[in-house]
PDB file of N, CA and C in Angstrom:
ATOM      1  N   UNK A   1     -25.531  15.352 -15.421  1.00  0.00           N
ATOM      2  CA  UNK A   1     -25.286  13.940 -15.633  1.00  0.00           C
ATOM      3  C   UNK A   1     -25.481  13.204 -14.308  1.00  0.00           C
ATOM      4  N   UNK A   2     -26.542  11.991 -14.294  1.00  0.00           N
ATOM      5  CA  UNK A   2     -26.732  11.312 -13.260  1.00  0.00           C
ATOM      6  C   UNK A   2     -25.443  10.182 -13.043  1.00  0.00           C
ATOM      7  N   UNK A   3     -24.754  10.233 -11.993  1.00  0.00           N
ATOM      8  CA  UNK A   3     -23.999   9.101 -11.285  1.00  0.00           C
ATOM      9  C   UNK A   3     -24.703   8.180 -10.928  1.00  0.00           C
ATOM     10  N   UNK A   4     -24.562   6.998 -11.062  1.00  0.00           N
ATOM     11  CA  UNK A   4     -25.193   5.974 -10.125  1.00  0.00           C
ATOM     12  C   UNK A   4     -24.659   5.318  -9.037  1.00  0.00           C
ATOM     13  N   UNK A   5     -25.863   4.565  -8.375  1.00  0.00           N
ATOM     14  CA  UNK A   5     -25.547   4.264  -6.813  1.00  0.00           C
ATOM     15  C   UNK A   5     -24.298   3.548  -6.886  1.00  0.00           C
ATOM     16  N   UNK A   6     -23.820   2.282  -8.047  1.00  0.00           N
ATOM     17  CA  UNK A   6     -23.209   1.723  -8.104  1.00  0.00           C
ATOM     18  C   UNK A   6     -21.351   2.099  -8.416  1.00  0.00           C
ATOM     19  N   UNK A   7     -21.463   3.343  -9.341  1.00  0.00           N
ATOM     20  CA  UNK A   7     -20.396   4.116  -9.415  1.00  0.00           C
ATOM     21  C   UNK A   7     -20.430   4.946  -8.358  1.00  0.00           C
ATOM     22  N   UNK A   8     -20.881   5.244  -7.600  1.00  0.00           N
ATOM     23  CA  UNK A   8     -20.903   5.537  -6.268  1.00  0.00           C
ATOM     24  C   UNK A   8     -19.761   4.985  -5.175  1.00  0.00           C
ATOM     25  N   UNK A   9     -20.497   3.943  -4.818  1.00  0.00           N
ATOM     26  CA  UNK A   9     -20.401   2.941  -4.090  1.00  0.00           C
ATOM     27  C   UNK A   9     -18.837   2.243  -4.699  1.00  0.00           C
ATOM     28  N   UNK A  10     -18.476   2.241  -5.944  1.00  0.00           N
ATOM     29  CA  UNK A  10     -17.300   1.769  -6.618  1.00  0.00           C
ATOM     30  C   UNK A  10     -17.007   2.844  -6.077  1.00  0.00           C
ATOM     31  N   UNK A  11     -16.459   3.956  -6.024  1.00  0.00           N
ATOM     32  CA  UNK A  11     -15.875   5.427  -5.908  1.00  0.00           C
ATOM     33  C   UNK A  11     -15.147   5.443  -4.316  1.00  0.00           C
ATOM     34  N   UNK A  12     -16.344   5.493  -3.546  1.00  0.00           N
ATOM     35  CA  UNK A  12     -16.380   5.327  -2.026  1.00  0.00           C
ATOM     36  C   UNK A  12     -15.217   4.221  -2.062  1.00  0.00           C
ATOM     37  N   UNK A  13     -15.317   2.672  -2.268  1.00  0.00           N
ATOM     38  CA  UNK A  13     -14.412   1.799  -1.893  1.00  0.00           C
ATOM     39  C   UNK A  13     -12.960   2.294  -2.157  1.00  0.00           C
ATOM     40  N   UNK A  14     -13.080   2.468  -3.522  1.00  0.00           N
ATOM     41  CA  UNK A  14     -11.764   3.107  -4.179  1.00  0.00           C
ATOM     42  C   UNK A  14     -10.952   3.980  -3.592  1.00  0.00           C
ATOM     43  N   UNK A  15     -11.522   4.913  -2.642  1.00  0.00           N
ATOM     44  CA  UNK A  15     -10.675   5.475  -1.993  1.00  0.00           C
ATOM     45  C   UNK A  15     -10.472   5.060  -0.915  1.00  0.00           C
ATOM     46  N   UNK A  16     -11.444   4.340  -0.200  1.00  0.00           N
ATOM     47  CA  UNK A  16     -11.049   3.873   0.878  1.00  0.00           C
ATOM     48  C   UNK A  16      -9.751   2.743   0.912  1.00  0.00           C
ATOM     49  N   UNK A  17      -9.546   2.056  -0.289  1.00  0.00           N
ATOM     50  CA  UNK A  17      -8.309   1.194  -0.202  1.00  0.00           C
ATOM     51  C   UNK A  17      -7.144   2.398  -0.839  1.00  0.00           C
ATOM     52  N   UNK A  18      -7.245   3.440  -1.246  1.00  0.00           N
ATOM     53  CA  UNK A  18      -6.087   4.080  -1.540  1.00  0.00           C
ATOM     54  C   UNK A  18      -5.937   5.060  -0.496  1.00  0.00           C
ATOM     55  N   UNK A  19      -6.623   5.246   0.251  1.00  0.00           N
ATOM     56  CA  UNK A  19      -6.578   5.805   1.451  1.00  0.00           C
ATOM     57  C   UNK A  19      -5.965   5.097   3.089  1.00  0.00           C
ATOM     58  N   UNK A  20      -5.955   3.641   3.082  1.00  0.00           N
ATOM     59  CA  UNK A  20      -5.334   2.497   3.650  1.00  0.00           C
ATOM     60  C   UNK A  20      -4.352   2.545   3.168  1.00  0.00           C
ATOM     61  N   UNK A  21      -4.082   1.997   2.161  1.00  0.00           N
ATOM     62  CA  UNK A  21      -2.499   1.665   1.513  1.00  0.00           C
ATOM     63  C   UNK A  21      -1.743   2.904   1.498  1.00  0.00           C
ATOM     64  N   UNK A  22      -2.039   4.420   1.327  1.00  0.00           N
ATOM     65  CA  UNK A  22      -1.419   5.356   1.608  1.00  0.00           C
ATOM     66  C   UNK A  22      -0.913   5.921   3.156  1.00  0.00           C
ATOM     67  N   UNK A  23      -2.018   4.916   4.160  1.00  0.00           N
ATOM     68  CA  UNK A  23      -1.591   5.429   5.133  1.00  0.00           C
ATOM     69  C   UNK A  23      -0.576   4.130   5.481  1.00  0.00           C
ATOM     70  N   UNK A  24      -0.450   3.243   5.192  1.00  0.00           N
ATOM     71  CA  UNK A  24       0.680   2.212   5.099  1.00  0.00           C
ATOM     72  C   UNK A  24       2.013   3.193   4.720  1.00  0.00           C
ATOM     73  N   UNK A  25       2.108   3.160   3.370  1.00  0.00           N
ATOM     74  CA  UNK A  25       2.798   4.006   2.703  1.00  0.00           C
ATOM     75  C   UNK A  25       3.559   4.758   3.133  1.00  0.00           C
ATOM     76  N   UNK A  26       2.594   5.896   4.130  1.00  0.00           N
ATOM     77  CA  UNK A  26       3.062   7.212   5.116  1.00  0.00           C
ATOM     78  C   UNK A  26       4.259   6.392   6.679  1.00  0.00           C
ATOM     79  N   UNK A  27       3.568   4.977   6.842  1.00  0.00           N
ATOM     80  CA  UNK A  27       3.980   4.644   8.264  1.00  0.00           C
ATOM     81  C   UNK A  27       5.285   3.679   7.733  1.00  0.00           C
ATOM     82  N   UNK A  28       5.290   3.293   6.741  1.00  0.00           N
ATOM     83  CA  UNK A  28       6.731   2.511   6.589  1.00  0.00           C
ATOM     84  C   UNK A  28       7.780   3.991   6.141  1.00  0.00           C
ATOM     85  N   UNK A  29       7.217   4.735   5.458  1.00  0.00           N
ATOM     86  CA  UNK A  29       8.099   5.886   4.914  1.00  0.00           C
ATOM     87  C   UNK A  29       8.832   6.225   6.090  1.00  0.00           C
ATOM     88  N   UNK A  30       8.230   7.105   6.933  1.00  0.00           N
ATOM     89  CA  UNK A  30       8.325   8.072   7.697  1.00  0.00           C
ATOM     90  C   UNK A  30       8.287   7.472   9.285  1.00  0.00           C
ATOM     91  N   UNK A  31       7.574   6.302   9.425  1.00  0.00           N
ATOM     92  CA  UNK A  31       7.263   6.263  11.025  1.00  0.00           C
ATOM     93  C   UNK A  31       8.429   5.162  10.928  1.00  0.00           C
ATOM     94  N   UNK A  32       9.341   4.203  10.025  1.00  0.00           N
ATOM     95  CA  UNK A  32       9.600   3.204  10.438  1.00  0.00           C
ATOM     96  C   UNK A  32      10.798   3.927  10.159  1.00  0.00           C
ATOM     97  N   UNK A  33      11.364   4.514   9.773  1.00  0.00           N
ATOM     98  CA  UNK A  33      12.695   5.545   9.305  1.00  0.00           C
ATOM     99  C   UNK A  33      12.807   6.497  10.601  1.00  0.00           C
ATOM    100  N   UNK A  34      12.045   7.062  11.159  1.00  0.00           N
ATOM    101  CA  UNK A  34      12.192   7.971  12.173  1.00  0.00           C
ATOM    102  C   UNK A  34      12.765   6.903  13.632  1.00  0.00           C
ATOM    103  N   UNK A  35      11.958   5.571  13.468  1.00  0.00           N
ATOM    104  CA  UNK A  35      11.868   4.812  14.854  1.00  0.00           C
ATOM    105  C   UNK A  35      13.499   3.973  14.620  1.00  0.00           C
ATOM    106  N   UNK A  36      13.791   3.924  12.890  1.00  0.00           N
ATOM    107  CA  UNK A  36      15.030   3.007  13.171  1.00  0.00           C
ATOM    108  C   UNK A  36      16.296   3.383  13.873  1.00  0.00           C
ATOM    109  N   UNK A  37      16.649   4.471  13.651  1.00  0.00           N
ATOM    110  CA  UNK A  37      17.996   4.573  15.009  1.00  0.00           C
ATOM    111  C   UNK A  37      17.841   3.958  16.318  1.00  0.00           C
ATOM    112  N   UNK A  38      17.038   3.748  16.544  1.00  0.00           N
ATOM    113  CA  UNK A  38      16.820   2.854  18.085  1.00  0.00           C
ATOM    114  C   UNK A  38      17.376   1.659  17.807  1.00  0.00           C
ATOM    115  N   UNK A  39      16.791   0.570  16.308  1.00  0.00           N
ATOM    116  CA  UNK A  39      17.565  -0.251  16.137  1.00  0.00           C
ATOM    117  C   UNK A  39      19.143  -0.454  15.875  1.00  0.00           C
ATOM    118  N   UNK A  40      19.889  -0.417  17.324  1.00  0.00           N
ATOM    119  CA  UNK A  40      21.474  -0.526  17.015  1.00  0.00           C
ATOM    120  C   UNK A  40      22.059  -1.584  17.265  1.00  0.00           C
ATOM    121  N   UNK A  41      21.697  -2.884  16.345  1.00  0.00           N
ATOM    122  CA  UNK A  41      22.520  -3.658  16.423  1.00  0.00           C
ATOM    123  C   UNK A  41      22.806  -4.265  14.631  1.00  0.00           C
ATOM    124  N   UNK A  42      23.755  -5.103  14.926  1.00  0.00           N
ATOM    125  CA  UNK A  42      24.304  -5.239  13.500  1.00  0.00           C
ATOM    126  C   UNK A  42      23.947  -6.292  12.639  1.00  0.00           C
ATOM    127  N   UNK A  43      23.513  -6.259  11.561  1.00  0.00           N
ATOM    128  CA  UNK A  43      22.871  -7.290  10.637  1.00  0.00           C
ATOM    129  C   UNK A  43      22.997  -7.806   9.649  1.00  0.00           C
ATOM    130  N   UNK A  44      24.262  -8.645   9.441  1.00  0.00           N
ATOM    131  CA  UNK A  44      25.351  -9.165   8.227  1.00  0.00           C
ATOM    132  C   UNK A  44      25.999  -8.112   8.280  1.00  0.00           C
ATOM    133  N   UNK A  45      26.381  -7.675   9.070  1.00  0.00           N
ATOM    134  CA  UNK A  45      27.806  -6.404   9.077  1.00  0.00           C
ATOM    135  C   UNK A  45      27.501  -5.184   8.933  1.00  0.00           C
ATOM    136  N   UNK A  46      25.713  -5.203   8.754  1.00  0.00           N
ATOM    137  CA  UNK A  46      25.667  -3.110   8.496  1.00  0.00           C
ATOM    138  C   UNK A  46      24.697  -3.200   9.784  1.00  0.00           C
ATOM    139  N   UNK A  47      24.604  -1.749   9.903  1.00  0.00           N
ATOM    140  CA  UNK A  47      23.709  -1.356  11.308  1.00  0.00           C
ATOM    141  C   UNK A  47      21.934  -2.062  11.046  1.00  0.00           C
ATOM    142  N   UNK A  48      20.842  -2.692  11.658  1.00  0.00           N
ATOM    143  CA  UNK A  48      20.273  -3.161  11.129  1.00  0.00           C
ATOM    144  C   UNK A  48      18.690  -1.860  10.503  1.00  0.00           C
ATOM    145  N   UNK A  49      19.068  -0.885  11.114  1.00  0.00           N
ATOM    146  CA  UNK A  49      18.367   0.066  10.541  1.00  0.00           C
ATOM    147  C   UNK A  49      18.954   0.312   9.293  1.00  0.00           C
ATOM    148  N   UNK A  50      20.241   0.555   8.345  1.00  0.00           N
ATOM    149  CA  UNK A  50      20.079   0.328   7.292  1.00  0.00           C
ATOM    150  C   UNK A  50      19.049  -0.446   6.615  1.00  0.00           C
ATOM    151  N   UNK A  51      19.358  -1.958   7.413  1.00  0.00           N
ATOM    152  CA  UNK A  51      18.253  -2.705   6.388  1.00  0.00           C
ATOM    153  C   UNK A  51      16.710  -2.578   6.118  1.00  0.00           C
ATOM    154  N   UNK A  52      16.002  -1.798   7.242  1.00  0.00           N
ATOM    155  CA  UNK A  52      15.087  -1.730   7.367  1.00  0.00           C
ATOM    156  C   UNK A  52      14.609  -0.733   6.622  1.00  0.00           C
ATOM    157  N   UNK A  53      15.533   0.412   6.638  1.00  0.00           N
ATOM    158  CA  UNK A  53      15.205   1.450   5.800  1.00  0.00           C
ATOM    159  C   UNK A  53      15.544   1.232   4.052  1.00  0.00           C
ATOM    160  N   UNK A  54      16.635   0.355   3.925  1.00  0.00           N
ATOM    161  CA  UNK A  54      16.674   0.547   2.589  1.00  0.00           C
ATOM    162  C   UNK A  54      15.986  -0.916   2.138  1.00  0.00           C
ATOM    163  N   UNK A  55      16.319  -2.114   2.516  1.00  0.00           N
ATOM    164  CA  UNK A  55      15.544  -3.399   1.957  1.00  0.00           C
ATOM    165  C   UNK A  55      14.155  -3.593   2.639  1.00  0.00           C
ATOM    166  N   UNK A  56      13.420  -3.275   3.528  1.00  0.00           N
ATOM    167  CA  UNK A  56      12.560  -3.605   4.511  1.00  0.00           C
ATOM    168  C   UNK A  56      11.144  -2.616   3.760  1.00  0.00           C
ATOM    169  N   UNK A  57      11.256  -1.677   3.525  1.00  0.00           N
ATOM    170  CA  UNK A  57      10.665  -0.705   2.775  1.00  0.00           C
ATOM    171  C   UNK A  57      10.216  -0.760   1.643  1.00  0.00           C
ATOM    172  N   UNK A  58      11.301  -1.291   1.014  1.00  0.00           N
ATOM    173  CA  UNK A  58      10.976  -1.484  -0.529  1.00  0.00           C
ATOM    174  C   UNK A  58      10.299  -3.154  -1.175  1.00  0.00           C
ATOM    175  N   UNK A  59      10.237  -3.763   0.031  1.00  0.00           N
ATOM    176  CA  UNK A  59       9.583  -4.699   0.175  1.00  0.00           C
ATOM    177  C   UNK A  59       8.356  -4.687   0.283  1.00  0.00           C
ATOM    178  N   UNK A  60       8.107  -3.757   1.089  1.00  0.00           N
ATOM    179  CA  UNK A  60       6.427  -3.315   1.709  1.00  0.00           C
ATOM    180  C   UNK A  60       5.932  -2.488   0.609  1.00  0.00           C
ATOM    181  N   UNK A  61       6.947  -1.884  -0.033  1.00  0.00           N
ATOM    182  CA  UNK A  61       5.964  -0.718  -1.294  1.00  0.00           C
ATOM    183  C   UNK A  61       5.610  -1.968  -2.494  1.00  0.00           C
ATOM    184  N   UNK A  62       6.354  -2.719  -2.656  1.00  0.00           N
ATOM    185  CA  UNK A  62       6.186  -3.928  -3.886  1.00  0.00           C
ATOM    186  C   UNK A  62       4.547  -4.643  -3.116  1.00  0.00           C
ATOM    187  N   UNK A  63       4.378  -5.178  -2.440  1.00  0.00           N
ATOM    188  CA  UNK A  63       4.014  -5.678  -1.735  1.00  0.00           C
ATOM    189  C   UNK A  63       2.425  -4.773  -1.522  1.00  0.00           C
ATOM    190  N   UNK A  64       2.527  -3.363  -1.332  1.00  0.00           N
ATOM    191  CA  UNK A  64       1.779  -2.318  -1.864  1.00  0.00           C
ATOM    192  C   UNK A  64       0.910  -2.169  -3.077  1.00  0.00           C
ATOM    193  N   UNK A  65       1.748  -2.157  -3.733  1.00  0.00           N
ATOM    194  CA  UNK A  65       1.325  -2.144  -5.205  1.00  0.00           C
ATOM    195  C   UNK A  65       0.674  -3.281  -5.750  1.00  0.00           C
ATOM    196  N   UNK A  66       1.244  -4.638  -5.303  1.00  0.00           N
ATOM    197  CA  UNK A  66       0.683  -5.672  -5.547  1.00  0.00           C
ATOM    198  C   UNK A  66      -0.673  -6.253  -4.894  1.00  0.00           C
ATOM    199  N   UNK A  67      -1.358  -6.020  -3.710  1.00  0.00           N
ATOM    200  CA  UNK A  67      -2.444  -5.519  -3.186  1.00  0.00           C
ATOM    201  C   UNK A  67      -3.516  -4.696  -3.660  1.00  0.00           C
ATOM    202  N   UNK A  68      -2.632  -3.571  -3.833  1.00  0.00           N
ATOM    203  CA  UNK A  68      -3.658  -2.503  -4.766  1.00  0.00           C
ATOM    204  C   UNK A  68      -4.327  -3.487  -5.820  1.00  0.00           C
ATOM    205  N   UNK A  69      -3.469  -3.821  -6.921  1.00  0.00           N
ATOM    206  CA  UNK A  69      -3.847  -4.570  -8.129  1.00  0.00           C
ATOM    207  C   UNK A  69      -4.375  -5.491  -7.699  1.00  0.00           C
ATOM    208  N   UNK A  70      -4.492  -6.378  -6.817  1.00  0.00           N
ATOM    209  CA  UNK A  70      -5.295  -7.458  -6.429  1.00  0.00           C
ATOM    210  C   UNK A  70      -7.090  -6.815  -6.101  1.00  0.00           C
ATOM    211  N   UNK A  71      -6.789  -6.306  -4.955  1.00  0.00           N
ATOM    212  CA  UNK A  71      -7.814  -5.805  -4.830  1.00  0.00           C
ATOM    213  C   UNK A  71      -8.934  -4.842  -5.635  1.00  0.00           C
ATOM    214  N   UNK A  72      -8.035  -3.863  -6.636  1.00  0.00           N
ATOM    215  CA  UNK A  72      -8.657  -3.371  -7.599  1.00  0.00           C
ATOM    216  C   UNK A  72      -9.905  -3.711  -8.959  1.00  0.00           C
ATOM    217  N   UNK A  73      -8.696  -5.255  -8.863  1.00  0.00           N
ATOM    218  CA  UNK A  73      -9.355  -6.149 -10.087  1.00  0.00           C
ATOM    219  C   UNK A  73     -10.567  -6.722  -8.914  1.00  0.00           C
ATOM    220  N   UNK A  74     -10.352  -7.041  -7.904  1.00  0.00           N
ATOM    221  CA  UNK A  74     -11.970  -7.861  -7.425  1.00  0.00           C
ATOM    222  C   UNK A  74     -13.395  -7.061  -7.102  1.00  0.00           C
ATOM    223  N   UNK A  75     -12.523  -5.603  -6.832  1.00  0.00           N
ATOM    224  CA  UNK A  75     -13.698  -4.253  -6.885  1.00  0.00           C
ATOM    225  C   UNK A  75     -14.336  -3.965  -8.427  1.00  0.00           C
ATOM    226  N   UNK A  76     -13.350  -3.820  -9.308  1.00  0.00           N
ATOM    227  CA  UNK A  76     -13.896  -4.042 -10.551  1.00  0.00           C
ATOM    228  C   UNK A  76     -14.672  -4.959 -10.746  1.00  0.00           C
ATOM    229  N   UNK A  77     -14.595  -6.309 -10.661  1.00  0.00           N
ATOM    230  CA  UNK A  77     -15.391  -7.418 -10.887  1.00  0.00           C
ATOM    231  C   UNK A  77     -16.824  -7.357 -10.211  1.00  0.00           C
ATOM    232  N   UNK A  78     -16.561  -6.961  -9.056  1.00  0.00           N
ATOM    233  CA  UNK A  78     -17.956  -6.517  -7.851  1.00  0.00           C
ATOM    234  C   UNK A  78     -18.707  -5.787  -8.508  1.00  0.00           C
ATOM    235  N   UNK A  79     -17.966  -4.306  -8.976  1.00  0.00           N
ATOM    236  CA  UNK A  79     -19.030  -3.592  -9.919  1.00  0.00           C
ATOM    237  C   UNK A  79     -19.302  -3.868 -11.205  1.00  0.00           C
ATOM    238  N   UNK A  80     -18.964  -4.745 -11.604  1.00  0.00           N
ATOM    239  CA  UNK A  80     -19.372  -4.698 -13.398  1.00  0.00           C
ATOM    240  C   UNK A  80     -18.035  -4.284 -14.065  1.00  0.00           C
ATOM    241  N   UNK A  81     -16.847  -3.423 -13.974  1.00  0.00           N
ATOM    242  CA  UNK A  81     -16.123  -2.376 -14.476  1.00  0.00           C
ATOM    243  C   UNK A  81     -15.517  -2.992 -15.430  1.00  0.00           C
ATOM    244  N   UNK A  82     -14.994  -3.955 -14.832  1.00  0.00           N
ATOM    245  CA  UNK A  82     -13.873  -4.988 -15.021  1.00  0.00           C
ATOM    246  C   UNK A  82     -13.397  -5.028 -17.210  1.00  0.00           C
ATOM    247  N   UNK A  83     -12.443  -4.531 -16.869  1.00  0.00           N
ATOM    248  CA  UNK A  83     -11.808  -5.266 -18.623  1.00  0.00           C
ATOM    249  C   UNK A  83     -12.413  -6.324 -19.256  1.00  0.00           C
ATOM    250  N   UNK A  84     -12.657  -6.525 -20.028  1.00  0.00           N
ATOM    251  CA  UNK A  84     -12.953  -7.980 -20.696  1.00  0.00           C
ATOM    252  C   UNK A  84     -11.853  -8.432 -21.115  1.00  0.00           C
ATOM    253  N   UNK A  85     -11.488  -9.721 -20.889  1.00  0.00           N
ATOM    254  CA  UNK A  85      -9.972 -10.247 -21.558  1.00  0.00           C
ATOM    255  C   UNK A  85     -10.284 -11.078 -23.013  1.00  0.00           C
TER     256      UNK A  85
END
């Protein structure tokens, strides 16, 4: 079965934005959780690395996801793929 240049080229992008947003993903997870104990000061009464780790994070994954879908639908549209509504 022949692939074409264009599902190709859709393919290639596709990972390249899930390959970005995952390495986002990896650096709020892990790099911004490892670096917060340094942050020791207090932020409405809790340490402010709490906040970062538990509200700060889950901001950036929403925020994630919502990107993805943005961008997904305009790669679709680029190639042809796109849903019909």
């Amino acid at each position: 079965m022949q692939v074409s240049e264009n599902l190709r080229s859709y393919w290639r992008k596709n990972l390249r934005i899930t390959a970005v947003l995952m390495c986002v993903w990896f650096a709020v997870t892990f790099g911004v959780a490892y670096f917060a104990r340094d942050l020791s000061f207090n932020f409405f009464g809790w340490p402010f690395s709490w906040w970062v780790a538990a509200q700060g994070a889950l901001i950036v994954y929403v925020l994630i996801i919502g990107l993805y879908a943005y961008l997904m639908n305009r790669l679709d549209v680029a190639h042809g793929v796109a849903e019909e509504e």
